[in-house]
PDB file of N, CA and C in Angstrom:
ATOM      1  N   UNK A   1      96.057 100.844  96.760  1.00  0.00           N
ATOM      2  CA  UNK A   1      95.095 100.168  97.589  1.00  0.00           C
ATOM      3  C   UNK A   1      95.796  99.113  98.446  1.00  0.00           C
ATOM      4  N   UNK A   2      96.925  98.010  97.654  1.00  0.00           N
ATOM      5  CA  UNK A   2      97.395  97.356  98.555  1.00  0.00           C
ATOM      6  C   UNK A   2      98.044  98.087  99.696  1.00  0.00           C
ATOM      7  N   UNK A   3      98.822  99.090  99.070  1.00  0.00           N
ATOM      8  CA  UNK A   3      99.704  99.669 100.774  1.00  0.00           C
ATOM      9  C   UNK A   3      98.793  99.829 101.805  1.00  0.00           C
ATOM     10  N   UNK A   4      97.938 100.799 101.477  1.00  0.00           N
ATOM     11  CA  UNK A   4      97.091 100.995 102.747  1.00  0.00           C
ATOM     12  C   UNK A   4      96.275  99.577 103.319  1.00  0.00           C
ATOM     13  N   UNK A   5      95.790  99.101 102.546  1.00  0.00           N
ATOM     14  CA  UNK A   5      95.489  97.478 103.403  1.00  0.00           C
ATOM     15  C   UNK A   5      96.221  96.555 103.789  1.00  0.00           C
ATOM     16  N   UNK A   6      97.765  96.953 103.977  1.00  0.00           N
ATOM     17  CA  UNK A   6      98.408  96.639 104.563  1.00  0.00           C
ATOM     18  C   UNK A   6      98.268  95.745 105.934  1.00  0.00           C
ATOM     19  N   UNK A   7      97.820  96.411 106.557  1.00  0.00           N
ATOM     20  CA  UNK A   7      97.419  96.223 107.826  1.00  0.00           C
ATOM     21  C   UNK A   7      96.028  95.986 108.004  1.00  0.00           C
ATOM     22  N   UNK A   8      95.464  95.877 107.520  1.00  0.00           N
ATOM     23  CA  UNK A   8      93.995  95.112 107.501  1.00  0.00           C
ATOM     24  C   UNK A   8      94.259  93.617 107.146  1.00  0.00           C
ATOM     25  N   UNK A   9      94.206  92.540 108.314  1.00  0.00           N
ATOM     26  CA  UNK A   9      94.841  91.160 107.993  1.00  0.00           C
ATOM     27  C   UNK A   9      93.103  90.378 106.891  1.00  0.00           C
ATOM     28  N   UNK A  10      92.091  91.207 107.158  1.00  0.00           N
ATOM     29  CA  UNK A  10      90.894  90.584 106.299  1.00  0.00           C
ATOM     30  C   UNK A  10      91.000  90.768 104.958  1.00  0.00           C
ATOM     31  N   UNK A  11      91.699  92.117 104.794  1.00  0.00           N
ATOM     32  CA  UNK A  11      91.686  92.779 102.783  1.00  0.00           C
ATOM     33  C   UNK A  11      92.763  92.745 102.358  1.00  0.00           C
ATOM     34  N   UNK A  12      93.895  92.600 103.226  1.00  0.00           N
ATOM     35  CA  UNK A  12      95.249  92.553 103.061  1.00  0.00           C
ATOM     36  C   UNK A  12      95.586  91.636 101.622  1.00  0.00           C
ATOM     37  N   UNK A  13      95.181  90.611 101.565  1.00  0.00           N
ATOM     38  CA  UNK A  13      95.546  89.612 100.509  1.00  0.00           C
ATOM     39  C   UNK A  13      94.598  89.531  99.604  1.00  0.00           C
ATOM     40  N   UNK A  14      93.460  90.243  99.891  1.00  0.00           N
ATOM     41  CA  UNK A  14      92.324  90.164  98.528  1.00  0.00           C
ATOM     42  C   UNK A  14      92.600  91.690  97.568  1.00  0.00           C
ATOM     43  N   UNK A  15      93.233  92.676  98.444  1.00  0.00           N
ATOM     44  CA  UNK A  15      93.734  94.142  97.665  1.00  0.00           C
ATOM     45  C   UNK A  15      94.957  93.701  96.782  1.00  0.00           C
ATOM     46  N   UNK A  16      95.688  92.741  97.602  1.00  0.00           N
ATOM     47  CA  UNK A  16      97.057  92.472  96.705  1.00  0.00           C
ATOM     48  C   UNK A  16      96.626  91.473  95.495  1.00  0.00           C
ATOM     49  N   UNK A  17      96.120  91.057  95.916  1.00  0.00           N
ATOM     50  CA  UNK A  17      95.294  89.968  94.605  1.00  0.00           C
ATOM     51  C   UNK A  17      94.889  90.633  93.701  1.00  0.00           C
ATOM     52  N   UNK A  18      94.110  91.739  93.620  1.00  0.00           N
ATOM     53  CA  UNK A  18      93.240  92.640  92.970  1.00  0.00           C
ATOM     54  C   UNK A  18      94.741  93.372  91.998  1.00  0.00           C
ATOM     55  N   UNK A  19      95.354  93.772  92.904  1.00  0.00           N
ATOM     56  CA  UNK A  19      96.607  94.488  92.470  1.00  0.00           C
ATOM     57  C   UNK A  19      97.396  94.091  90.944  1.00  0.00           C
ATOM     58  N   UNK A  20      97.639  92.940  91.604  1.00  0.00           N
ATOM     59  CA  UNK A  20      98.450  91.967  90.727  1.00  0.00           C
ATOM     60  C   UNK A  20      97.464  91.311  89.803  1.00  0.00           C
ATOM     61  N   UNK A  21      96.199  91.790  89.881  1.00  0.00           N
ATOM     62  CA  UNK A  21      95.555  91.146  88.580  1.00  0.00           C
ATOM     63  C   UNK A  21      95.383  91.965  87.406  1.00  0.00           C
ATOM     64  N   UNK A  22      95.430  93.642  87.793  1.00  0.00           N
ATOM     65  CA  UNK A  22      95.169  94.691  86.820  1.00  0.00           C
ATOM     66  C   UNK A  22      96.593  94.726  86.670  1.00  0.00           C
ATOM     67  N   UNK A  23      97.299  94.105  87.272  1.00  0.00           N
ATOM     68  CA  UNK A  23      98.832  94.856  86.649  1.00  0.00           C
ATOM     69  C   UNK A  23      99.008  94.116  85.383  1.00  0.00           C
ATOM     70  N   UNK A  24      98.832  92.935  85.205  1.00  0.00           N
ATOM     71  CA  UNK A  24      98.609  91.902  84.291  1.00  0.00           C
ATOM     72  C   UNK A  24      97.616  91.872  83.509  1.00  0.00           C
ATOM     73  N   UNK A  25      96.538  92.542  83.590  1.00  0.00           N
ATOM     74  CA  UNK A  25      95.412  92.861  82.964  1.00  0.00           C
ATOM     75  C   UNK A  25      95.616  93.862  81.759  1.00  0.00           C
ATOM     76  N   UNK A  26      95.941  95.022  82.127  1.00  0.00           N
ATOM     77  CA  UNK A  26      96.502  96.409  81.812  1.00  0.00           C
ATOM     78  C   UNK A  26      97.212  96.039  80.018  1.00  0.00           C
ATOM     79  N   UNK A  27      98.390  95.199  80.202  1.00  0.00           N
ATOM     80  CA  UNK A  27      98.595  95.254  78.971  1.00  0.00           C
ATOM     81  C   UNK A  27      98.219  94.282  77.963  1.00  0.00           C
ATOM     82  N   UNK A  28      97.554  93.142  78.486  1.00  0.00           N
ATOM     83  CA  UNK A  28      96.611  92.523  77.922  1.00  0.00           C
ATOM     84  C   UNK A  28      95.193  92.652  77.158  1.00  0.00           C
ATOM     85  N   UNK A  29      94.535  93.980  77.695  1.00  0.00           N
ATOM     86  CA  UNK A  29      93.495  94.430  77.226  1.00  0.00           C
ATOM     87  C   UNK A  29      93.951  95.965  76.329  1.00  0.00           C
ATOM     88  N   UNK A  30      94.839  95.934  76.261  1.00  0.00           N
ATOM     89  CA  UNK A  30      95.281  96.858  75.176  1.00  0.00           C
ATOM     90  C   UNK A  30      95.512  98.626  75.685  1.00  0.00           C
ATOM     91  N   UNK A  31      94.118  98.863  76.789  1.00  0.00           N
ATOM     92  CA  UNK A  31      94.769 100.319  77.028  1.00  0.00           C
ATOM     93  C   UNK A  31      95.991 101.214  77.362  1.00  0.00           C
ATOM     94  N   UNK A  32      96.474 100.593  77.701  1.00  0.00           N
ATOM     95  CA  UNK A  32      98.164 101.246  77.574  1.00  0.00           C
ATOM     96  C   UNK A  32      99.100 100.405  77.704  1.00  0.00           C
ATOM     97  N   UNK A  33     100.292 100.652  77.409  1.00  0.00           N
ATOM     98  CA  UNK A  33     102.006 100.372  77.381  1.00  0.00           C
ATOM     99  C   UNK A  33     102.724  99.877  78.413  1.00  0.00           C
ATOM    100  N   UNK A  34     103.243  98.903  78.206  1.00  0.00           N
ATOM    101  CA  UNK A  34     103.983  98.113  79.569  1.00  0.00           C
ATOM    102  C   UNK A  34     104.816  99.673  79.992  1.00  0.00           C
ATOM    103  N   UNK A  35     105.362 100.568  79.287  1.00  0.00           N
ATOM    104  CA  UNK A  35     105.789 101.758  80.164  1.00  0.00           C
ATOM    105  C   UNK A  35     104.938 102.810  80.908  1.00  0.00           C
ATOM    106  N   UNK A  36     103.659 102.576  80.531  1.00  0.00           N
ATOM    107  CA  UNK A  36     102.754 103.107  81.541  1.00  0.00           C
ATOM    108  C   UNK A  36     102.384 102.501  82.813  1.00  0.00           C
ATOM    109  N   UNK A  37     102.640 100.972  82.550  1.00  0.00           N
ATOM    110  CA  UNK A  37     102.595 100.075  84.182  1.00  0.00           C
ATOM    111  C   UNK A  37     104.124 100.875  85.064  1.00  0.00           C
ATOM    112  N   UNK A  38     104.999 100.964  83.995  1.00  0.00           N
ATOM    113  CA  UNK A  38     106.008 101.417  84.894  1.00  0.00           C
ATOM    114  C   UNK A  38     106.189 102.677  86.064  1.00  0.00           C
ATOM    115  N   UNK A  39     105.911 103.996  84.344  1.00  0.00           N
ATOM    116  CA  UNK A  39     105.648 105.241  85.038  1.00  0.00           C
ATOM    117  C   UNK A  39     104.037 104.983  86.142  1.00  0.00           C
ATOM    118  N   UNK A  40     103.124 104.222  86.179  1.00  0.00           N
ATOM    119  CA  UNK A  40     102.379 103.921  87.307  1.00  0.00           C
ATOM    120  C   UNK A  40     102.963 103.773  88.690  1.00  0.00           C
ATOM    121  N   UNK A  41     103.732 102.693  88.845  1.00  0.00           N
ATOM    122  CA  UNK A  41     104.717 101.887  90.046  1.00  0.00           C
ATOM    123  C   UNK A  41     105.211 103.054  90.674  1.00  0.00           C
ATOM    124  N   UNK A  42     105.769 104.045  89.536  1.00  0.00           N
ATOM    125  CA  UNK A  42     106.916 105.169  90.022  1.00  0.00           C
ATOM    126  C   UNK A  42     105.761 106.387  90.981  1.00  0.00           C
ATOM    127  N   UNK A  43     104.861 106.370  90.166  1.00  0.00           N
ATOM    128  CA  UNK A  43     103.961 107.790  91.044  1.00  0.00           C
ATOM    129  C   UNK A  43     103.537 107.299  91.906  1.00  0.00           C
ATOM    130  N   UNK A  44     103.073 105.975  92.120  1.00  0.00           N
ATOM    131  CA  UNK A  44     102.020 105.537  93.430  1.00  0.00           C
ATOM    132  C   UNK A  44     103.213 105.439  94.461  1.00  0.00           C
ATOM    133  N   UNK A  45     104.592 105.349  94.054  1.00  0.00           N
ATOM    134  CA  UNK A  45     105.645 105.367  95.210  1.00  0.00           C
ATOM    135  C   UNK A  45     105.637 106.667  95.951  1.00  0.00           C
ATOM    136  N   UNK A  46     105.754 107.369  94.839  1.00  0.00           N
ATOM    137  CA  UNK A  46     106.059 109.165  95.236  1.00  0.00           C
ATOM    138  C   UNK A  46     104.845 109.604  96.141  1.00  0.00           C
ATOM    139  N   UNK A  47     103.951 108.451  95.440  1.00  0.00           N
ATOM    140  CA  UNK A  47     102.524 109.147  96.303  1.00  0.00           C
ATOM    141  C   UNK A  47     102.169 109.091  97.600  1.00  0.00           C
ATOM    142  N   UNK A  48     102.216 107.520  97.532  1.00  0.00           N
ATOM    143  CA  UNK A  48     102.595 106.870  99.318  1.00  0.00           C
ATOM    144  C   UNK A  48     103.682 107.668 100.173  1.00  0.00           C
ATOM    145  N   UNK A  49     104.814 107.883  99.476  1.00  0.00           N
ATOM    146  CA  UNK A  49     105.532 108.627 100.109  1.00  0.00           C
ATOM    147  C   UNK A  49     104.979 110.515 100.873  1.00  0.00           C
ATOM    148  N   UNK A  50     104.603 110.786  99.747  1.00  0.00           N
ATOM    149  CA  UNK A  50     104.797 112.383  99.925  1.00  0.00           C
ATOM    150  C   UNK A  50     103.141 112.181 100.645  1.00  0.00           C
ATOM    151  N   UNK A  51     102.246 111.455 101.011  1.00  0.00           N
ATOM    152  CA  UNK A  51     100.688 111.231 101.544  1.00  0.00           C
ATOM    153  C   UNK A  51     101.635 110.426 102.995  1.00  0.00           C
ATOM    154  N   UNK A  52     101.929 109.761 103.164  1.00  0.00           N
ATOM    155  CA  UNK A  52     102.866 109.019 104.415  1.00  0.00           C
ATOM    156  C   UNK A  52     103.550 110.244 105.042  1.00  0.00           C
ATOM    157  N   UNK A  53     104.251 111.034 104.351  1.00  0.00           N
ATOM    158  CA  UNK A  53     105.162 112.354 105.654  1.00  0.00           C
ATOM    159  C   UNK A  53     104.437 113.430 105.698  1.00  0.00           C
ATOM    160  N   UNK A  54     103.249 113.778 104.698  1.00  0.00           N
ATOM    161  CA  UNK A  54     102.363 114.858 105.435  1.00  0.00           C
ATOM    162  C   UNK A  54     101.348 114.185 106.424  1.00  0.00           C
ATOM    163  N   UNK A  55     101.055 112.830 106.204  1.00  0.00           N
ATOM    164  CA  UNK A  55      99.998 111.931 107.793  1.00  0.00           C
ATOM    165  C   UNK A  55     100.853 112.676 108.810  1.00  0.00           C
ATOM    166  N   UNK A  56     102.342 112.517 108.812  1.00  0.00           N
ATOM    167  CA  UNK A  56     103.046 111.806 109.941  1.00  0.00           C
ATOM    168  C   UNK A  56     103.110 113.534 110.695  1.00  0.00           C
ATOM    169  N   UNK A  57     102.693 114.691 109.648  1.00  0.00           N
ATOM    170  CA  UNK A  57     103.280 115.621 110.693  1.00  0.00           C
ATOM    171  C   UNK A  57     104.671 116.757 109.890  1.00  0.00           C
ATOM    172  N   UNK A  58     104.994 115.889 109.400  1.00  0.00           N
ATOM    173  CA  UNK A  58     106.738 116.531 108.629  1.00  0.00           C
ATOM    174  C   UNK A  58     105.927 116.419 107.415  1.00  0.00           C
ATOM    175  N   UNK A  59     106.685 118.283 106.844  1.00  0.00           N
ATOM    176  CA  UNK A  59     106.026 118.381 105.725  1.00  0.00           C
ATOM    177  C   UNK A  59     107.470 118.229 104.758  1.00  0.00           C
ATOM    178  N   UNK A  60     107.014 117.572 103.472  1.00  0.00           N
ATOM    179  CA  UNK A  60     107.839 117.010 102.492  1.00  0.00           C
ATOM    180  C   UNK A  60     108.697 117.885 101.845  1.00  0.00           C
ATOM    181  N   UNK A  61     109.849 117.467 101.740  1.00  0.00           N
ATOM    182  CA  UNK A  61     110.611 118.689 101.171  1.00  0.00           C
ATOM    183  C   UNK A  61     112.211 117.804  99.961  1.00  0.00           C
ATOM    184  N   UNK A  62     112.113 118.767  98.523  1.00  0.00           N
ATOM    185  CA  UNK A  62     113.101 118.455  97.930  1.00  0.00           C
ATOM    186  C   UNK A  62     114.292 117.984  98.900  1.00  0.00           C
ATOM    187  N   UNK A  63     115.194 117.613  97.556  1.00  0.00           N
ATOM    188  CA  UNK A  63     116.609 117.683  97.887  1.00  0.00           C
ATOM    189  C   UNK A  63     117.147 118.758  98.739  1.00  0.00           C
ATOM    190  N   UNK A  64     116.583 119.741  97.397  1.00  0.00           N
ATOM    191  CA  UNK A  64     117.397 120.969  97.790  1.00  0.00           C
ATOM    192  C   UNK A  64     117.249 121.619  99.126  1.00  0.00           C
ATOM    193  N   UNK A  65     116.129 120.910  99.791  1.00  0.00           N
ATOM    194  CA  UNK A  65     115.499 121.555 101.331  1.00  0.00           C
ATOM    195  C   UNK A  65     114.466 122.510 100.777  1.00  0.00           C
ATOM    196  N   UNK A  66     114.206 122.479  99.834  1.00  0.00           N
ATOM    197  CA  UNK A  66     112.387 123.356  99.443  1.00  0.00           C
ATOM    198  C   UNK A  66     111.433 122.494  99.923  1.00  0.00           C
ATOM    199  N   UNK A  67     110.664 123.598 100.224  1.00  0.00           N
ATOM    200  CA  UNK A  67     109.434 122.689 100.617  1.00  0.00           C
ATOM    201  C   UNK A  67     108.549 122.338  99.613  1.00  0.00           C
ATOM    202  N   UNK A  68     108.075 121.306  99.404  1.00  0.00           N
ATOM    203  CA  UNK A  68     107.544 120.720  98.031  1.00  0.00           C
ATOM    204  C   UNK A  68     105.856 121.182  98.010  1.00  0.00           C
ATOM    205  N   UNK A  69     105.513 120.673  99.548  1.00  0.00           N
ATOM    206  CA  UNK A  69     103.617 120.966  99.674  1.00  0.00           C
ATOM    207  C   UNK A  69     103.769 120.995 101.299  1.00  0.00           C
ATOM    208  N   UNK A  70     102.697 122.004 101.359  1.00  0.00           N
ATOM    209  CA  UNK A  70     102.354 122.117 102.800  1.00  0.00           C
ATOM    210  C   UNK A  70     101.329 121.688 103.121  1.00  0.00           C
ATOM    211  N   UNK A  71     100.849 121.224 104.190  1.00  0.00           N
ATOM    212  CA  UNK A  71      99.647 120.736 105.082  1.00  0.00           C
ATOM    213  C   UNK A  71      98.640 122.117 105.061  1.00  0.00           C
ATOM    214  N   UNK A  72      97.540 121.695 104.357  1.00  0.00           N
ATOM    215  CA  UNK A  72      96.474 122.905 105.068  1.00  0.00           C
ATOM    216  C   UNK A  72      96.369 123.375 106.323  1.00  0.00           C
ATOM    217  N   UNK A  73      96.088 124.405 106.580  1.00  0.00           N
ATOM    218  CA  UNK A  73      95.907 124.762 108.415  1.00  0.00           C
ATOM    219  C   UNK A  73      94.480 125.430 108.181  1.00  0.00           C
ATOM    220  N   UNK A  74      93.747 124.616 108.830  1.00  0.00           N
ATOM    221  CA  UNK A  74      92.304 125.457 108.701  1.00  0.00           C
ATOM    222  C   UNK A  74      92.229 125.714 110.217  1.00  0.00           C
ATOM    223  N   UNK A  75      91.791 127.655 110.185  1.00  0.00           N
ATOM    224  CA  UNK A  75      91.541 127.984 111.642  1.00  0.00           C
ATOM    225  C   UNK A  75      90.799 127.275 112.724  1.00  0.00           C
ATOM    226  N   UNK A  76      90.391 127.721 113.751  1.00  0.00           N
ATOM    227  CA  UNK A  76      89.912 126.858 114.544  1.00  0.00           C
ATOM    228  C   UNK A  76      88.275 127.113 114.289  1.00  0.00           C
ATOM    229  N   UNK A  77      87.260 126.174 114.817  1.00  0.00           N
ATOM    230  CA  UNK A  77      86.122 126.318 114.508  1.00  0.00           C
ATOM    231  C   UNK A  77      85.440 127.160 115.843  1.00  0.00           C
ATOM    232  N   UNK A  78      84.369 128.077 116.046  1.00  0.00           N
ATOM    233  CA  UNK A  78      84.392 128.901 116.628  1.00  0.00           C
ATOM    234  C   UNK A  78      82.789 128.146 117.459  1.00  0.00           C
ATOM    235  N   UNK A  79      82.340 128.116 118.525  1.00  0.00           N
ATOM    236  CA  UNK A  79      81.074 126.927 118.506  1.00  0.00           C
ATOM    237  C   UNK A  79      79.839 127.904 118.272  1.00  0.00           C
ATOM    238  N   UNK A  80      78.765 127.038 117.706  1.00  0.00           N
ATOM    239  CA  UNK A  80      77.886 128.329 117.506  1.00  0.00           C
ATOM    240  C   UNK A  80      77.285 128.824 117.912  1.00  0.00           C
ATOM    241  N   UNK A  81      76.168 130.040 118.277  1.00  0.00           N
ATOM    242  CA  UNK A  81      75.964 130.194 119.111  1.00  0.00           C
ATOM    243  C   UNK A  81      74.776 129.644 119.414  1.00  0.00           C
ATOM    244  N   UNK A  82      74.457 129.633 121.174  1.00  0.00           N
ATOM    245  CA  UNK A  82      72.828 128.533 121.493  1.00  0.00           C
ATOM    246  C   UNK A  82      71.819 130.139 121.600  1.00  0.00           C
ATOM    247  N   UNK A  83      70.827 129.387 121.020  1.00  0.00           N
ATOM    248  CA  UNK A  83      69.513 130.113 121.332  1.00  0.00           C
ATOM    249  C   UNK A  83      68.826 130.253 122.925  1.00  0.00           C
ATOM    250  N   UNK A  84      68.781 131.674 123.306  1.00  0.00           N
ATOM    251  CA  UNK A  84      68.258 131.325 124.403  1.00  0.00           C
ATOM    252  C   UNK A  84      66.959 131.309 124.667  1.00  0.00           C
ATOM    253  N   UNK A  85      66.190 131.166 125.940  1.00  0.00           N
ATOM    254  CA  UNK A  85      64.808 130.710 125.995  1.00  0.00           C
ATOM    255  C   UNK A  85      64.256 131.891 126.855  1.00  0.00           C
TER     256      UNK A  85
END
């Protein structure tokens, strides 16, 4: 939530607030493991990332040069037809 409100100068600092309060929250209220805050940090990176280069157009691809996920292509929409009088 913070990344994307990034750029919203109104939510910008109330998302990061929010952020940093469940991060601190999290192992205080018992539901999971300071290594689940971790493995968290790690996917929302991968996530932003691999959601950031399919926005941009370039579809994401391993090391190895595989392509990891492709962009849907939905055909074109066809208009419908008008009733005539």
């Amino acid at each position: 939530m913070a990344w994307y409100a990034r750029e919203l100068p109104l939510l910008r600092w109330a998302a990061l607030g929010l952020n940093l309060l469940l991060l601190l929250a999290t192992p205080v209220h018992g539901g999971h493991f300071v290594i689940d805050i971790a493995a968290g940090i790690v996917l929302a990176l991968a996530t932003v990332a691999l959601v950031s280069r399919i926005a941009a157009g370039r579809p994401a691809r391993s090391r190895s040069g595989r392509l990891v996920i492709e962009a849907p292509c939905a055909p074109p929409h066809e208009p419908a037809p008008q009733p005539t009088n």
